[in-house]
PDB file of N, CA and C in Angstrom:
ATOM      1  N   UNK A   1       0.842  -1.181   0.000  1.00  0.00           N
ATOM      2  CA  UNK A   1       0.000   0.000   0.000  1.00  0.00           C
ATOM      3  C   UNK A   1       0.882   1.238   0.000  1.00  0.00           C
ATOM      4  N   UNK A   2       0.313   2.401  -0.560  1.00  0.00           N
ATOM      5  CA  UNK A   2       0.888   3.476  -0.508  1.00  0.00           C
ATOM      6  C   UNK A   2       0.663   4.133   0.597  1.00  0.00           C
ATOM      7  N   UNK A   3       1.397   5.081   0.866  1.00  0.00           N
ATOM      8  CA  UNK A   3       1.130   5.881   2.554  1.00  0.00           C
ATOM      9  C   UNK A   3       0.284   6.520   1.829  1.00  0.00           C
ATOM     10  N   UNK A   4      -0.571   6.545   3.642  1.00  0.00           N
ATOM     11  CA  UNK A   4      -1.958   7.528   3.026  1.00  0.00           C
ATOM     12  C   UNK A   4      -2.827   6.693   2.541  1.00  0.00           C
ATOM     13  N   UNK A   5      -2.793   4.740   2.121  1.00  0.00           N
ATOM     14  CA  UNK A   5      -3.921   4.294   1.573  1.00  0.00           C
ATOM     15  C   UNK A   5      -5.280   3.762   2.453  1.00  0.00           C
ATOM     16  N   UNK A   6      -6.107   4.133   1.568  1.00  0.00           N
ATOM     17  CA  UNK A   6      -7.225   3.381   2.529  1.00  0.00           C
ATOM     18  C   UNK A   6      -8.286   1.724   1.688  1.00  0.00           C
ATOM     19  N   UNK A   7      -8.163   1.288   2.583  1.00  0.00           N
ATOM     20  CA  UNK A   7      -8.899  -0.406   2.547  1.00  0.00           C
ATOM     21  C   UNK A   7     -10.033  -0.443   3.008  1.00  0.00           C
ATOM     22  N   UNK A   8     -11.132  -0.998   1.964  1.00  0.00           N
ATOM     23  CA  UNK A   8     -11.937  -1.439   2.600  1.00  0.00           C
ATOM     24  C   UNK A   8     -12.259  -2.718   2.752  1.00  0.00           C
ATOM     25  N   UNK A   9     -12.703  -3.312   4.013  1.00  0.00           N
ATOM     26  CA  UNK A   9     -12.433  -4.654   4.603  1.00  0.00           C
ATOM     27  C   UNK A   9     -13.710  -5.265   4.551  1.00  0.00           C
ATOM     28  N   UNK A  10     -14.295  -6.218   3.454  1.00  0.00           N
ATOM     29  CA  UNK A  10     -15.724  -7.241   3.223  1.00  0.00           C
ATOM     30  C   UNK A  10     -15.064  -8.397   3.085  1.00  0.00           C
ATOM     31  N   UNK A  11     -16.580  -9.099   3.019  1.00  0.00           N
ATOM     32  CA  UNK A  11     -15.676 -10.712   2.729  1.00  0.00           C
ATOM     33  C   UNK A  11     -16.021 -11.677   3.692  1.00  0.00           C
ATOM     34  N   UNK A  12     -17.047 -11.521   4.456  1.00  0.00           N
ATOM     35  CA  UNK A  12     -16.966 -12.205   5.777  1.00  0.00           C
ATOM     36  C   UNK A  12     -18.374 -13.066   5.511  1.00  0.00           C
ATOM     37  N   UNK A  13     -18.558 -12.991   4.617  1.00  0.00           N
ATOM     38  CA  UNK A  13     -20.203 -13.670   4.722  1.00  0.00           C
ATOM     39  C   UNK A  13     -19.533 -15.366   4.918  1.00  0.00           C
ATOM     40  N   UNK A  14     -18.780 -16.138   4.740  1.00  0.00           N
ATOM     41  CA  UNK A  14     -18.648 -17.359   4.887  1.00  0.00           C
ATOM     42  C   UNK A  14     -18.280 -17.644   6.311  1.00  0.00           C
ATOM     43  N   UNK A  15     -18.223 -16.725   7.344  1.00  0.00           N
ATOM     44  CA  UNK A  15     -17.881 -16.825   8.383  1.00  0.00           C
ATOM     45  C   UNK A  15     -19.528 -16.429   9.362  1.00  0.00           C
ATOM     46  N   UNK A  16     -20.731 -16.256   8.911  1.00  0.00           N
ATOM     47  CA  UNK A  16     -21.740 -15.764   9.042  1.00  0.00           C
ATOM     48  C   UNK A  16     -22.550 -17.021   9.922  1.00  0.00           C
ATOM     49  N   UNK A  17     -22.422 -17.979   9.785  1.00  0.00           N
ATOM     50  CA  UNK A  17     -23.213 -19.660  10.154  1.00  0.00           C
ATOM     51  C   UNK A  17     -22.306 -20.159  11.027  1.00  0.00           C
ATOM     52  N   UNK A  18     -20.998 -19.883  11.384  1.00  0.00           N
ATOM     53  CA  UNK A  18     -20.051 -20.724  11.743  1.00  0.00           C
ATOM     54  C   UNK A  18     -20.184 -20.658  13.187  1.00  0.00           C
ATOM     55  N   UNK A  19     -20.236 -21.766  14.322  1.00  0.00           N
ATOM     56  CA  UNK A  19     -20.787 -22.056  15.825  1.00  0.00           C
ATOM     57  C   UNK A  19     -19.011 -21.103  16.382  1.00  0.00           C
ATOM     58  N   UNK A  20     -17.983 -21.483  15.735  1.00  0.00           N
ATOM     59  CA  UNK A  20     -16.921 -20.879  16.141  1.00  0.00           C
ATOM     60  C   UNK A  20     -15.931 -19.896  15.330  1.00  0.00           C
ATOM     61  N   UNK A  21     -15.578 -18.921  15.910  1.00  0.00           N
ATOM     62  CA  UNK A  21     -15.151 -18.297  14.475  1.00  0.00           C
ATOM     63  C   UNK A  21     -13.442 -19.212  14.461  1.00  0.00           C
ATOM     64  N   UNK A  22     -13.242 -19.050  13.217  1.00  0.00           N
ATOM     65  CA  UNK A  22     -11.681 -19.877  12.755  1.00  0.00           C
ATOM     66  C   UNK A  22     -10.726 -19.124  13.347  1.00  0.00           C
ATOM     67  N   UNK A  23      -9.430 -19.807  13.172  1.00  0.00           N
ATOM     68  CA  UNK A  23      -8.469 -19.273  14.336  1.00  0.00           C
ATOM     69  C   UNK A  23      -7.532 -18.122  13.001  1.00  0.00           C
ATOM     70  N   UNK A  24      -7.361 -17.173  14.050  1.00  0.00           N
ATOM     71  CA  UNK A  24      -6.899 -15.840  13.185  1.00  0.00           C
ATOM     72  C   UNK A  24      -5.528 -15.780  12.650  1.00  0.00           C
ATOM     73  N   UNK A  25      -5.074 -15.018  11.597  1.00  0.00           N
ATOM     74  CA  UNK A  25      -3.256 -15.335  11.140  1.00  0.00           C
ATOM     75  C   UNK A  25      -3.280 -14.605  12.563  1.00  0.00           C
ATOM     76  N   UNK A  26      -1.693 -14.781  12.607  1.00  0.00           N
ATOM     77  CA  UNK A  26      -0.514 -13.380  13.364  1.00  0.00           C
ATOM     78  C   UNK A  26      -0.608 -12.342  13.335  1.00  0.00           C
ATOM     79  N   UNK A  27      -1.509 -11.848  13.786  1.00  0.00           N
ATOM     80  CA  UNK A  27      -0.972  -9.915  13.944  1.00  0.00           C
ATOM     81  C   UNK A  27      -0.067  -9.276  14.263  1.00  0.00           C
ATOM     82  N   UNK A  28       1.034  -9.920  14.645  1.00  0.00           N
ATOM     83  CA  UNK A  28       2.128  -9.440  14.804  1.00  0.00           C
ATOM     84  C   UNK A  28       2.249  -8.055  14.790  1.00  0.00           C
ATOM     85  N   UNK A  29       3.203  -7.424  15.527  1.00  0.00           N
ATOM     86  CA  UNK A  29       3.356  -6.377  15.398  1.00  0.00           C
ATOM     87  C   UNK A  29       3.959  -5.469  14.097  1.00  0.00           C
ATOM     88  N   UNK A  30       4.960  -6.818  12.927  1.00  0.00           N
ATOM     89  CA  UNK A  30       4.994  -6.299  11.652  1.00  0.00           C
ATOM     90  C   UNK A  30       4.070  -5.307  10.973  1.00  0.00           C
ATOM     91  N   UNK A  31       3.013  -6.422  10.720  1.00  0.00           N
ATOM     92  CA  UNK A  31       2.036  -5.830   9.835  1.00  0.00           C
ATOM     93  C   UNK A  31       1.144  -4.548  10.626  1.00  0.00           C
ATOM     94  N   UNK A  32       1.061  -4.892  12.037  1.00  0.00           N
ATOM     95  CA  UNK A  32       0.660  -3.338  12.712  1.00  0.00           C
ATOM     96  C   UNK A  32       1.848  -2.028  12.682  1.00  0.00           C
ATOM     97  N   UNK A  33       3.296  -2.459  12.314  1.00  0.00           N
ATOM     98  CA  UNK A  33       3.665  -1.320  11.897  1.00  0.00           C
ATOM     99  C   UNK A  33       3.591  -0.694  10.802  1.00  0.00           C
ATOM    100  N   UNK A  34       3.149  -1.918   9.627  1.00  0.00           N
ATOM    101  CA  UNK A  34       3.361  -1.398   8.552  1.00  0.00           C
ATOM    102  C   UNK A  34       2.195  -0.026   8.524  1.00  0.00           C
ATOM    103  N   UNK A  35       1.159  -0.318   9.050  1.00  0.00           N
ATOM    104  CA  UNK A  35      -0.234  -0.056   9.363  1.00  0.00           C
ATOM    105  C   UNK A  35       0.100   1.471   9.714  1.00  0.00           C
ATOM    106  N   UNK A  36       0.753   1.296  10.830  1.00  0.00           N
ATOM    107  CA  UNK A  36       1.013   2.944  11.341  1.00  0.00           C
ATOM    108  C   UNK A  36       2.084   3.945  10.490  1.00  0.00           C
ATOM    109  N   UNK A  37       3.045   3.472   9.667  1.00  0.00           N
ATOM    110  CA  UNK A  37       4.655   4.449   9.256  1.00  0.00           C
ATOM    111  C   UNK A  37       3.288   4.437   7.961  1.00  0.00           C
ATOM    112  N   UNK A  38       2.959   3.706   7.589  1.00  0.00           N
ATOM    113  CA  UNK A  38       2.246   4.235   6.178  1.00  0.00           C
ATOM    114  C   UNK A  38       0.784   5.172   6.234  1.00  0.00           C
ATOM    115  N   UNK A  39       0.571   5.081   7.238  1.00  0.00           N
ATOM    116  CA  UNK A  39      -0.871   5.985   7.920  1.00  0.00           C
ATOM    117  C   UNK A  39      -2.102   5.364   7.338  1.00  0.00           C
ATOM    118  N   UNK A  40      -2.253   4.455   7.400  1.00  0.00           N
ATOM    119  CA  UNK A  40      -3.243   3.406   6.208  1.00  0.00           C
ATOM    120  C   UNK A  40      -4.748   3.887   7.311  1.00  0.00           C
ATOM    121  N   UNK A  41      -5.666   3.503   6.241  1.00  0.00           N
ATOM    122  CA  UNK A  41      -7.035   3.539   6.948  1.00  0.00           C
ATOM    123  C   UNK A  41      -7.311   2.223   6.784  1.00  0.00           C
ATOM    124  N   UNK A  42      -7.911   1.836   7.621  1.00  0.00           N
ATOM    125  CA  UNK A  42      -9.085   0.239   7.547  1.00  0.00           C
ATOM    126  C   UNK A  42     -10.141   0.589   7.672  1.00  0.00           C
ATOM    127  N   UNK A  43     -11.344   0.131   7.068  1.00  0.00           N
ATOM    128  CA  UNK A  43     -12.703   0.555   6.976  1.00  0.00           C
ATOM    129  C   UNK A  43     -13.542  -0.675   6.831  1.00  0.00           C
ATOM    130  N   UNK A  44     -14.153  -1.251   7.737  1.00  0.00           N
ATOM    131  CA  UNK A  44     -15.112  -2.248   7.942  1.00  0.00           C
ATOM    132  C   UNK A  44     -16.553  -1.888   6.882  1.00  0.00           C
ATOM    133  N   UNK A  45     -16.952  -2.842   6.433  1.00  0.00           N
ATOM    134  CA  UNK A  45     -18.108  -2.455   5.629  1.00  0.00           C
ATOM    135  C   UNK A  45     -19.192  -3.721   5.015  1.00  0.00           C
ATOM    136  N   UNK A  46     -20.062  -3.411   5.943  1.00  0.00           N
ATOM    137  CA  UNK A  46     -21.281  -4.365   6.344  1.00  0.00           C
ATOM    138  C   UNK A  46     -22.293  -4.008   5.162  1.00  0.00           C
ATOM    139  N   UNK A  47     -23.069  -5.098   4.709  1.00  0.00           N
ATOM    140  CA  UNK A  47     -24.132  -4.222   3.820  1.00  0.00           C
ATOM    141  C   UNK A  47     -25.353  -4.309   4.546  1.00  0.00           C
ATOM    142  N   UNK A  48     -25.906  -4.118   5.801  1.00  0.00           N
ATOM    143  CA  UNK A  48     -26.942  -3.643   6.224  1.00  0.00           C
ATOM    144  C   UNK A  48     -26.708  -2.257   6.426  1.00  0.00           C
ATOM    145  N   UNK A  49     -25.146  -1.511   6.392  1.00  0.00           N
ATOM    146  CA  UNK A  49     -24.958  -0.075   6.833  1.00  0.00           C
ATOM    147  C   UNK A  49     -25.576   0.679   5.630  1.00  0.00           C
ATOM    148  N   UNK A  50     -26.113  -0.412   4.470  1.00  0.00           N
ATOM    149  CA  UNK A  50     -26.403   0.693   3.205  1.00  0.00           C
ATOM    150  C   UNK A  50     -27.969   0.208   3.284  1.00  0.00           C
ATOM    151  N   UNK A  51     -28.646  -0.455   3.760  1.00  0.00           N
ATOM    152  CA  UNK A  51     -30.077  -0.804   2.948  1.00  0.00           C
ATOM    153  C   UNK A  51     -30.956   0.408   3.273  1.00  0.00           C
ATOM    154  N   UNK A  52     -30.786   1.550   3.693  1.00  0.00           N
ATOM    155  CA  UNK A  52     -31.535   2.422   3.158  1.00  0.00           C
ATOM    156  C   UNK A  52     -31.651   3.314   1.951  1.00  0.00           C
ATOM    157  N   UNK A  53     -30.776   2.501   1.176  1.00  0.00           N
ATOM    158  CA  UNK A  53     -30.249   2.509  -0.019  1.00  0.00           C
ATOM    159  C   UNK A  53     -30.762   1.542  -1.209  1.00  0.00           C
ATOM    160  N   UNK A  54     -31.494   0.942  -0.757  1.00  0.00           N
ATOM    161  CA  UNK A  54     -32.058  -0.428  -1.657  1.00  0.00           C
ATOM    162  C   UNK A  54     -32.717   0.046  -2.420  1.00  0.00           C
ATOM    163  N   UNK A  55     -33.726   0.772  -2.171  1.00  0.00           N
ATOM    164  CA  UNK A  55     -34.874   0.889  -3.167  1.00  0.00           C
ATOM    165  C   UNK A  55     -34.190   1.986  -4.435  1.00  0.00           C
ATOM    166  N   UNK A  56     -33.283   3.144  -3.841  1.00  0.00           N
ATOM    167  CA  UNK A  56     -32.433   3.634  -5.142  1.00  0.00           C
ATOM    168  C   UNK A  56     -31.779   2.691  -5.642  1.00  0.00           C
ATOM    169  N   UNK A  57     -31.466   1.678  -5.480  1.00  0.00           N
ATOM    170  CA  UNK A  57     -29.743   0.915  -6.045  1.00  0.00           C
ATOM    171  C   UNK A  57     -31.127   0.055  -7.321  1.00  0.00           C
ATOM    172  N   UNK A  58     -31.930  -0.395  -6.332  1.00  0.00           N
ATOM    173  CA  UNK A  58     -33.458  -1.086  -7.141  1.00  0.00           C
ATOM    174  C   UNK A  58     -33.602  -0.785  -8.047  1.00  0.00           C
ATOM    175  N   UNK A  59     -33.710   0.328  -8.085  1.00  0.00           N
ATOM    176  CA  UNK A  59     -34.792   1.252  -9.294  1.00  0.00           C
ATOM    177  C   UNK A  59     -33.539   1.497 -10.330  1.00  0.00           C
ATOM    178  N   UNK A  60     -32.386   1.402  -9.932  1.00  0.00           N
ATOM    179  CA  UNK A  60     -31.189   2.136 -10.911  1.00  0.00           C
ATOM    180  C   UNK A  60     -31.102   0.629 -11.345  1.00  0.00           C
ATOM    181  N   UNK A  61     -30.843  -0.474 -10.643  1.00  0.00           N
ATOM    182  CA  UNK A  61     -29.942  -1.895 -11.335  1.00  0.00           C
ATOM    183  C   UNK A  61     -30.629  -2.514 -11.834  1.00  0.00           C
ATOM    184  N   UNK A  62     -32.244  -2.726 -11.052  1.00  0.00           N
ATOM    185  CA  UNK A  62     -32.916  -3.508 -12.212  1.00  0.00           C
ATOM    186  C   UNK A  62     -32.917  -3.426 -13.332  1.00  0.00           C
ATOM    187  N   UNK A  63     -33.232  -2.000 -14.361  1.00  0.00           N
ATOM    188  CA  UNK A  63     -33.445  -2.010 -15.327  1.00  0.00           C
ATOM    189  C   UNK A  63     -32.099  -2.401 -16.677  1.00  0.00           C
ATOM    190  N   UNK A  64     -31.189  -2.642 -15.915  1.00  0.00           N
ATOM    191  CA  UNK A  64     -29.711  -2.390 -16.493  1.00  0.00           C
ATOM    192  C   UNK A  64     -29.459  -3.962 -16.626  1.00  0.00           C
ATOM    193  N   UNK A  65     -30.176  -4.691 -15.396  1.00  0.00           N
ATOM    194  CA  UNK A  65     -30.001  -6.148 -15.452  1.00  0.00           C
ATOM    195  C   UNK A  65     -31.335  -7.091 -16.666  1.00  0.00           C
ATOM    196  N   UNK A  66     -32.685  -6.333 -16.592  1.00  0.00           N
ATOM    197  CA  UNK A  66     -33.466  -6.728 -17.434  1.00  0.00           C
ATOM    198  C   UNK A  66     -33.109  -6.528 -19.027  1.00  0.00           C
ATOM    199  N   UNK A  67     -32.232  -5.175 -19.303  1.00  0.00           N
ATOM    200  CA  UNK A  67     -32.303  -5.163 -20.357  1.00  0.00           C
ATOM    201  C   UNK A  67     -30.993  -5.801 -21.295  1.00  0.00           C
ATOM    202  N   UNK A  68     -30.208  -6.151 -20.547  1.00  0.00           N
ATOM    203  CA  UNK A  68     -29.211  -7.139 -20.610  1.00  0.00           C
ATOM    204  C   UNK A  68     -27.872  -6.409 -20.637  1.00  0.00           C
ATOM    205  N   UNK A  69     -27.794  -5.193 -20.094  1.00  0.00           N
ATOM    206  CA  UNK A  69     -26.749  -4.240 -20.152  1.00  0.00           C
ATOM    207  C   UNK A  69     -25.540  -4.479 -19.202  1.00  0.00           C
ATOM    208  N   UNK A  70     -25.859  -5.170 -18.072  1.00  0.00           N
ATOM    209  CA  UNK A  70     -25.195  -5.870 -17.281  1.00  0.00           C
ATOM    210  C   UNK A  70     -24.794  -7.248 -17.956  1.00  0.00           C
ATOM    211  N   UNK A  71     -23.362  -7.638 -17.644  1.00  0.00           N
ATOM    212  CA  UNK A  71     -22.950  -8.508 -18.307  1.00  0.00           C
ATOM    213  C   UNK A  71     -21.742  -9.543 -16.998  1.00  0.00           C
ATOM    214  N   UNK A  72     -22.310 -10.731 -16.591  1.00  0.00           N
ATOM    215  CA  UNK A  72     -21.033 -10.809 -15.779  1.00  0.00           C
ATOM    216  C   UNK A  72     -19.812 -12.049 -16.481  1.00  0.00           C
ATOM    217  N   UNK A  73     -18.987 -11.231 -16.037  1.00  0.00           N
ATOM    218  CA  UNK A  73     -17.447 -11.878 -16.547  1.00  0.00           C
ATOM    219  C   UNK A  73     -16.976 -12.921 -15.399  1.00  0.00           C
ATOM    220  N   UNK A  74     -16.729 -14.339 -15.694  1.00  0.00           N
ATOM    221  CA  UNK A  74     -15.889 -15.025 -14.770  1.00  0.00           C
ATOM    222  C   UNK A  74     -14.532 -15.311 -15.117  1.00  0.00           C
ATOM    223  N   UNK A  75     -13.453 -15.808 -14.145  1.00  0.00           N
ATOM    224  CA  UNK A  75     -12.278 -16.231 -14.225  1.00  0.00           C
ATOM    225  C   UNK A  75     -12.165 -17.160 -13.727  1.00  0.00           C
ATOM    226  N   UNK A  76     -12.046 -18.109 -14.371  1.00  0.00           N
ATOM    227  CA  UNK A  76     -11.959 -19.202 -13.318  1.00  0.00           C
ATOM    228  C   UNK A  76     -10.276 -19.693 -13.735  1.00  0.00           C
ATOM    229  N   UNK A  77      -9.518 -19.633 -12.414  1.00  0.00           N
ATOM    230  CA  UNK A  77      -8.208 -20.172 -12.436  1.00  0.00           C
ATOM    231  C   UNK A  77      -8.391 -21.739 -11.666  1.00  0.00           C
TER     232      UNK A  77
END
């Protein structure tokens, strides 16, 4: 990362059902320095923090997905 970058941190839905959460890497203090000399932001980001947002995102994506304007690309390695 560049100093000054900011991250945003998703991704957790497979951890959503689980009775225990999995055991975490090393946090070591490495990667928490890298964290601080580069001034990085971390930004957690849930999507219930947006659903008052649904019915705009609705009204904008449906029509983009019905009319076939949306197109999705896979990679599979």
């Amino acid at each position: 990362m560049k100093d000054y970058g900011r991250m945003i941190i998703c991704g957790l839905i497979s951890d959503y059902n689980l009775d225990d959460l999995p055991e975490s890497p090393d946090l070591s203090s490495t990667p928490l320095r890298q964290i601080a000399l580069k001034r990085l932001v971390l930004k957690g980001l849930m999507v219930h923090d947006y659903f008052n947002l649904y019915p705009e995102f609705h009204a904008e994506v449906r029509p983009v997905i019905q009319d076939g304007r949306f197109r999705l690309k896979d990679y599979v390695v």
